[in-house]
N, C-alpha and C. Protein backbone atom coordinates (compact mmCIF):
# COMPACT_ATOMS: atom_id res chain seq x y z
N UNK A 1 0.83 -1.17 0.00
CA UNK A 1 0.00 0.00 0.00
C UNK A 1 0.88 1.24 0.00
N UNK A 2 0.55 2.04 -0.85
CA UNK A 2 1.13 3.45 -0.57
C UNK A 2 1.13 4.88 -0.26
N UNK A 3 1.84 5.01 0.62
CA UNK A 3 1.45 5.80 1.52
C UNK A 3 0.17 7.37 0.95
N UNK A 4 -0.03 7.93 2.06
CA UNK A 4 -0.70 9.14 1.35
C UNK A 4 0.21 10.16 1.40
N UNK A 5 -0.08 10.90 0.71
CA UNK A 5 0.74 11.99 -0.13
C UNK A 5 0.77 13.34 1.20
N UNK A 6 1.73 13.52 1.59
CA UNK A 6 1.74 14.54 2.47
C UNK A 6 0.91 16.11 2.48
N UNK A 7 -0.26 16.56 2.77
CA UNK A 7 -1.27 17.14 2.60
C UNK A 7 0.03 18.48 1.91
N UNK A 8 -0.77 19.64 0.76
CA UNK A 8 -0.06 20.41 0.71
C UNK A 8 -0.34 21.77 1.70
N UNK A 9 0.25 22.25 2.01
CA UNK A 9 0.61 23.65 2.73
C UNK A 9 -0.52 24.42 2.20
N UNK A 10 -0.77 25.70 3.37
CA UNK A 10 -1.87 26.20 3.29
C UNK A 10 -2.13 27.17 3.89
N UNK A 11 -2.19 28.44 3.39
CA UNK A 11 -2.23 29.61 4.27
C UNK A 11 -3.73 30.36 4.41
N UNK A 12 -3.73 31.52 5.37
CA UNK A 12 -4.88 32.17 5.68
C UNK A 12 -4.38 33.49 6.08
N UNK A 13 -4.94 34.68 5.28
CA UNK A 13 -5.54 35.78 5.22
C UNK A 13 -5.98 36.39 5.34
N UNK A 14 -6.68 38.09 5.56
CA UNK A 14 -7.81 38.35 5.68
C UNK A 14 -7.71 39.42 5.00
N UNK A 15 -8.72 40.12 3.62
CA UNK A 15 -8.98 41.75 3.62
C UNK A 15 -9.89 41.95 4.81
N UNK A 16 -9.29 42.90 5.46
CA UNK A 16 -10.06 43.52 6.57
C UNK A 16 -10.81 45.04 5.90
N UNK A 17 -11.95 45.12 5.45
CA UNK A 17 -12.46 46.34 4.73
C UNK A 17 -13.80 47.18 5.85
N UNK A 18 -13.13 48.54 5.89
CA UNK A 18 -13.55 49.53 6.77
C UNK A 18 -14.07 50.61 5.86
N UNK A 19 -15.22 51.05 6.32
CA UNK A 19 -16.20 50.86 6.78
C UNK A 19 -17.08 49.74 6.68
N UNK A 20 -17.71 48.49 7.19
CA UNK A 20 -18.18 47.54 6.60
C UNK A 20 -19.16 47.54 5.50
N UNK A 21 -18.99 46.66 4.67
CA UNK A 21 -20.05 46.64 3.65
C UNK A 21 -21.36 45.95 3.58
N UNK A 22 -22.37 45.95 2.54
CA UNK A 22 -23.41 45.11 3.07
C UNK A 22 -22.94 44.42 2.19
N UNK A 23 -24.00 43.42 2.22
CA UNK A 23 -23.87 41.71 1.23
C UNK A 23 -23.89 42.10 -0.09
N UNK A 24 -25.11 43.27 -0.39
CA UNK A 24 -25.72 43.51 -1.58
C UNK A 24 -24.81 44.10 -2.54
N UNK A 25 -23.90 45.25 -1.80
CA UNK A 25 -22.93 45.94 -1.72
C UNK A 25 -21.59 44.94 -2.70
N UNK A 26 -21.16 43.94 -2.26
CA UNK A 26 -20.29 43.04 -2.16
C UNK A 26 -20.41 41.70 -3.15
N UNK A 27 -21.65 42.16 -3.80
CA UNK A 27 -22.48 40.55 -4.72
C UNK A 27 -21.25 41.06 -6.17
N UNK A 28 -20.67 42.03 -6.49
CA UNK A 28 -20.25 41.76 -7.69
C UNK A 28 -18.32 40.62 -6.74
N UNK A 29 -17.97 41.13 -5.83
CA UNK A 29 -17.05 40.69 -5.16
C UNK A 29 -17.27 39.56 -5.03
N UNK A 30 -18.48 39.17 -4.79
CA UNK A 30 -18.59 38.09 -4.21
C UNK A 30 -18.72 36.74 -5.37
N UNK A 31 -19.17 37.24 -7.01
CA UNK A 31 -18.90 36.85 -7.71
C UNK A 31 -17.88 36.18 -8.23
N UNK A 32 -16.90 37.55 -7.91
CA UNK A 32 -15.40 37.47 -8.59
C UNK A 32 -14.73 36.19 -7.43
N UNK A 33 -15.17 36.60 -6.35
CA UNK A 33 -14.52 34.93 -5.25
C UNK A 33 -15.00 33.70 -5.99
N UNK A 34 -16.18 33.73 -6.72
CA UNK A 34 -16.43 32.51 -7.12
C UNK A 34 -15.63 31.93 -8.48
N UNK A 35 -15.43 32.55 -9.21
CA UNK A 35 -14.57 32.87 -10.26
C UNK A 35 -13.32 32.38 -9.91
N UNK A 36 -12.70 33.32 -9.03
CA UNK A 36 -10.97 32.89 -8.14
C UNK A 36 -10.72 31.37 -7.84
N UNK A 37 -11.97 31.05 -7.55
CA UNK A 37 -11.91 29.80 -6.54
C UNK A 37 -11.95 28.59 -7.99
N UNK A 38 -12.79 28.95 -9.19
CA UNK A 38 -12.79 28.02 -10.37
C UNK A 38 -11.35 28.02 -10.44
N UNK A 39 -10.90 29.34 -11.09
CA UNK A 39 -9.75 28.88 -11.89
C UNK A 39 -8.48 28.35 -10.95
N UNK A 40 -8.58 29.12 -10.02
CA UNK A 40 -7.53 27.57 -8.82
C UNK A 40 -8.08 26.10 -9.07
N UNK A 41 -8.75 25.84 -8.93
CA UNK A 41 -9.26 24.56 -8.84
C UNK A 41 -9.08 23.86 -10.48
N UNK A 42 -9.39 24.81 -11.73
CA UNK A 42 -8.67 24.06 -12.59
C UNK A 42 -7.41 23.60 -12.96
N UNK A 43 -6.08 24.65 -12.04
CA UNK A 43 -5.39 24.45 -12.26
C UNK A 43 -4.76 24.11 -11.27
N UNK A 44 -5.20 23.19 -10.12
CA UNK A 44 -5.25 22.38 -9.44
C UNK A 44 -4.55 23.11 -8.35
N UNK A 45 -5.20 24.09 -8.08
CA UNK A 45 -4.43 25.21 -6.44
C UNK A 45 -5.33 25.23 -5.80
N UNK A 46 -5.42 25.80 -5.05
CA UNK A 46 -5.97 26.58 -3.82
C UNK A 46 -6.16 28.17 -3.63
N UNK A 47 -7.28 28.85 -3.36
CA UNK A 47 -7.83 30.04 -3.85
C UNK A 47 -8.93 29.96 -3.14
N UNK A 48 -9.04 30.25 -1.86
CA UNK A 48 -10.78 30.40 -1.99
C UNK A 48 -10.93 31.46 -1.01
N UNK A 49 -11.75 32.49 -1.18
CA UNK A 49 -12.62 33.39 -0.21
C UNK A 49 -13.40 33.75 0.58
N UNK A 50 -13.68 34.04 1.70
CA UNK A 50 -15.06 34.35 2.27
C UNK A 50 -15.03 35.35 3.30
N UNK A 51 -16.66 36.28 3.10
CA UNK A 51 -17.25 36.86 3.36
C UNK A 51 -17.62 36.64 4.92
N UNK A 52 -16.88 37.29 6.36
CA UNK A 52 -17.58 37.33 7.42
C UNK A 52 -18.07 38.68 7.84
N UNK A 53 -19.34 39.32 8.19
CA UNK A 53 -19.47 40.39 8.09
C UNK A 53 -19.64 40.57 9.46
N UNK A 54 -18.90 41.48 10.22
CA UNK A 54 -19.06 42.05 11.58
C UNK A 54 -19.69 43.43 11.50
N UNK A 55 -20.37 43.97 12.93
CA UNK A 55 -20.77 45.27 12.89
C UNK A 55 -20.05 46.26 12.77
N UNK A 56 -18.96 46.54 12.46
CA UNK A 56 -17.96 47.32 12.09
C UNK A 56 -16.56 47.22 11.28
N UNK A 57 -16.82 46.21 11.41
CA UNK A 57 -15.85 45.92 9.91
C UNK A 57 -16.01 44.34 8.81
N UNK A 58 -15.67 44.52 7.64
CA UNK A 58 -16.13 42.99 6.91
C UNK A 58 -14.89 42.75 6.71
N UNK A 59 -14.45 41.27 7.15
CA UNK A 59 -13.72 40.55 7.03
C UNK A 59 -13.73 39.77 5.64
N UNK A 60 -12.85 39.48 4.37
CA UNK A 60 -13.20 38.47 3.85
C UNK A 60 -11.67 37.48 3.94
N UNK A 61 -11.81 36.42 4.69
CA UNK A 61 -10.63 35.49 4.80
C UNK A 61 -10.07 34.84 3.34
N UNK A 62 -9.10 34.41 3.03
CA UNK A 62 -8.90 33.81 2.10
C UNK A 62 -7.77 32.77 2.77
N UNK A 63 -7.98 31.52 1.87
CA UNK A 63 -7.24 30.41 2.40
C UNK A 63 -6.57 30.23 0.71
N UNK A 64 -5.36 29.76 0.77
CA UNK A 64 -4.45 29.50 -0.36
C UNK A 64 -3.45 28.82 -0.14
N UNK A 65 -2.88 28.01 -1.46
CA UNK A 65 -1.79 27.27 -0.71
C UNK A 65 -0.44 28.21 -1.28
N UNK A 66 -0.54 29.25 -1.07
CA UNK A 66 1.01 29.41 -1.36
C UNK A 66 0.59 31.64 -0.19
N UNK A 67 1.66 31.16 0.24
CA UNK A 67 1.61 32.79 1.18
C UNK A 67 1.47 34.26 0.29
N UNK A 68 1.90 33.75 -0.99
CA UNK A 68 1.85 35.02 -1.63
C UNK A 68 1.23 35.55 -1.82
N UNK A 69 0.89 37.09 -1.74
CA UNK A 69 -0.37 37.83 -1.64
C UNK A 69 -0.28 38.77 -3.14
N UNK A 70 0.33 38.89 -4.13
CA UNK A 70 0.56 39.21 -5.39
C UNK A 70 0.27 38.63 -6.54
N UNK A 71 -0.66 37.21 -6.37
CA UNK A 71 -0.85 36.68 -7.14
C UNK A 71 -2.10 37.50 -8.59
N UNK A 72 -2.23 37.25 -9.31
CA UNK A 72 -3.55 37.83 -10.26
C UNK A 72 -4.97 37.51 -9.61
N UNK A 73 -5.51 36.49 -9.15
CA UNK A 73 -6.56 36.46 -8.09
C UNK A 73 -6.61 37.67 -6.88
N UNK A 74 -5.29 38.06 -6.79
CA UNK A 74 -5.40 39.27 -5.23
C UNK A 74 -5.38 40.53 -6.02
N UNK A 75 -4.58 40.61 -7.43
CA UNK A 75 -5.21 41.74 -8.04
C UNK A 75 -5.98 42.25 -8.71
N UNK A 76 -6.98 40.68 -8.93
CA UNK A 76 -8.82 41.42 -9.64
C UNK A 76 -8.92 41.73 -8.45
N UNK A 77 -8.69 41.07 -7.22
CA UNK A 77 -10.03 41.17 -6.11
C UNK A 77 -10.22 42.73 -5.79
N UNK A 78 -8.59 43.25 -5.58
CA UNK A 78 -8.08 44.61 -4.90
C UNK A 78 -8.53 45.54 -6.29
N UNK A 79 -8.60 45.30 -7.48
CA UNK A 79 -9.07 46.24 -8.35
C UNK A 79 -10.11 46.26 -8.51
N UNK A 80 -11.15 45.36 -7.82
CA UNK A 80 -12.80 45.63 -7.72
C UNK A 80 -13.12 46.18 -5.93
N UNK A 81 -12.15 46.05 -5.62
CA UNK A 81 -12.49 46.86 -4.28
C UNK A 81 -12.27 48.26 -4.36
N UNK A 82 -10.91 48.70 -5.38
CA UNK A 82 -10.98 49.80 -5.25
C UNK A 82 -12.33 50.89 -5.86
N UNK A 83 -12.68 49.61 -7.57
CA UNK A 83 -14.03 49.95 -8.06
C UNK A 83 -15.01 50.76 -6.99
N UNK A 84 -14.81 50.04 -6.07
CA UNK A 84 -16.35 50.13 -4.98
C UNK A 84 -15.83 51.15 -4.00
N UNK A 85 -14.87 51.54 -4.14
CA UNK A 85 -14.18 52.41 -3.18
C UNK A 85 -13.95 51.83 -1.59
N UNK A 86 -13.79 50.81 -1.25
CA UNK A 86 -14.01 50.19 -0.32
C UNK A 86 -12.32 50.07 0.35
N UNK A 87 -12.19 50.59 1.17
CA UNK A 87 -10.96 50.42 1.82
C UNK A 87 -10.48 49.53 2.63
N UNK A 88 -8.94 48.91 2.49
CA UNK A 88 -8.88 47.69 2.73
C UNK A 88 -7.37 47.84 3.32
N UNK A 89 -7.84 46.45 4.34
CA UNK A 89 -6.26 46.61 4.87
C UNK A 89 -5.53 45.20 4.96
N UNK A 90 -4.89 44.72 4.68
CA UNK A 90 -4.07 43.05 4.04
C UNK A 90 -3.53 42.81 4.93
N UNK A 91 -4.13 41.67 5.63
CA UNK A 91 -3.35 41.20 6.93
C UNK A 91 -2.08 39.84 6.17
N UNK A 92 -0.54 39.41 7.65
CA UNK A 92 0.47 38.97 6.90
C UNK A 92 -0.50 37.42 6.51
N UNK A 93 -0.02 36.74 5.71
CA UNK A 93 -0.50 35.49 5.94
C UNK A 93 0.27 34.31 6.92
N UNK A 94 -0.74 33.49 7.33
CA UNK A 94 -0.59 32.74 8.61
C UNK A 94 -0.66 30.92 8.03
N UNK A 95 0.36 29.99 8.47
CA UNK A 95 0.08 28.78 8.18
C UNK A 95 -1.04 28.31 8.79
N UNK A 96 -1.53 27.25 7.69
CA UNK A 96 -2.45 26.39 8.16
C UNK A 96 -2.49 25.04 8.52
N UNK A 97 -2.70 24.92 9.54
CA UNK A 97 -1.74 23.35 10.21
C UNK A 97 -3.38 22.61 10.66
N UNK A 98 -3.18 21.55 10.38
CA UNK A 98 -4.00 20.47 11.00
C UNK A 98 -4.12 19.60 11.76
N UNK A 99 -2.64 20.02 12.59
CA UNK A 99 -2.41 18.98 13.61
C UNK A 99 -2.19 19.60 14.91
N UNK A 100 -3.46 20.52 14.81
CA UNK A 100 -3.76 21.58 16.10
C UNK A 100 -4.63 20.83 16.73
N UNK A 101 -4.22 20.80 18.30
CA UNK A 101 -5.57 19.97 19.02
C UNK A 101 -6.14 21.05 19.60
N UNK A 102 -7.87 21.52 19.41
CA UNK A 102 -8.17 21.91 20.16
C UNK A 102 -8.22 22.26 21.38
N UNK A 103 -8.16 23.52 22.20
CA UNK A 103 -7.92 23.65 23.39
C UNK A 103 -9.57 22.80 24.22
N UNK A 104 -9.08 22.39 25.39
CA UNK A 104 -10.16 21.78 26.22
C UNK A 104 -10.46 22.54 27.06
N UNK A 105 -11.28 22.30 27.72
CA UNK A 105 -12.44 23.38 28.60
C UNK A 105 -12.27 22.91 29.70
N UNK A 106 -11.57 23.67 30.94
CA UNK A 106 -11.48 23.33 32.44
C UNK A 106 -12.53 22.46 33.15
């Protein structure tokens, strides 16, 4: 039997965008995430986005397998944000590990 293939690497992100936006606001963005996330996946990467909306600021996380934040996916996204005038601030990216044990509860 042979073995499984050592999972690939995997980072996480966030545009942090101030003043928050609404959903409705965000549907052409939210498009273009869906879009990002195809063409990774055809070309067999990792790319994907999402939308958490807090009362004062919208988060959208992105998970990817490579840390780089310059890719052509980060510069439609950032050239339809600027479209919308929506100001944004690029947090560093952070590994994504799976061999985190949850913390337990006293």
């Amino acid at each position: 039997m042979t073995p499984d293939p050592a999972p690939k690497p995997m980072w996480a992100y966030a545009y942090q965008i101030v003043p928050p936006q609404s959903e409705s606001r965000l549907a052409a963005i939210k498009a273009l995430l869906e879009r990002e996330h195809t063409r990774a996946k055809t070309d067999a990467h990792t790319w994907e986005g999402r939308f958490v909306h807090e009362q004062q600021i919208t988060h959208l996380l992105v998970v990817s397998d490579t840390p780089a934040q310059d890719g052509a996916a980060n510069r439609r996204l950032e050239a339809a944000l600027a479209k919308l005038q929506a100001g944004f601030v690029l947090t560093a990216p952070l590994a994504v590990t799976g061999d985190q044990t949850p913390p337990v509860a006293p």
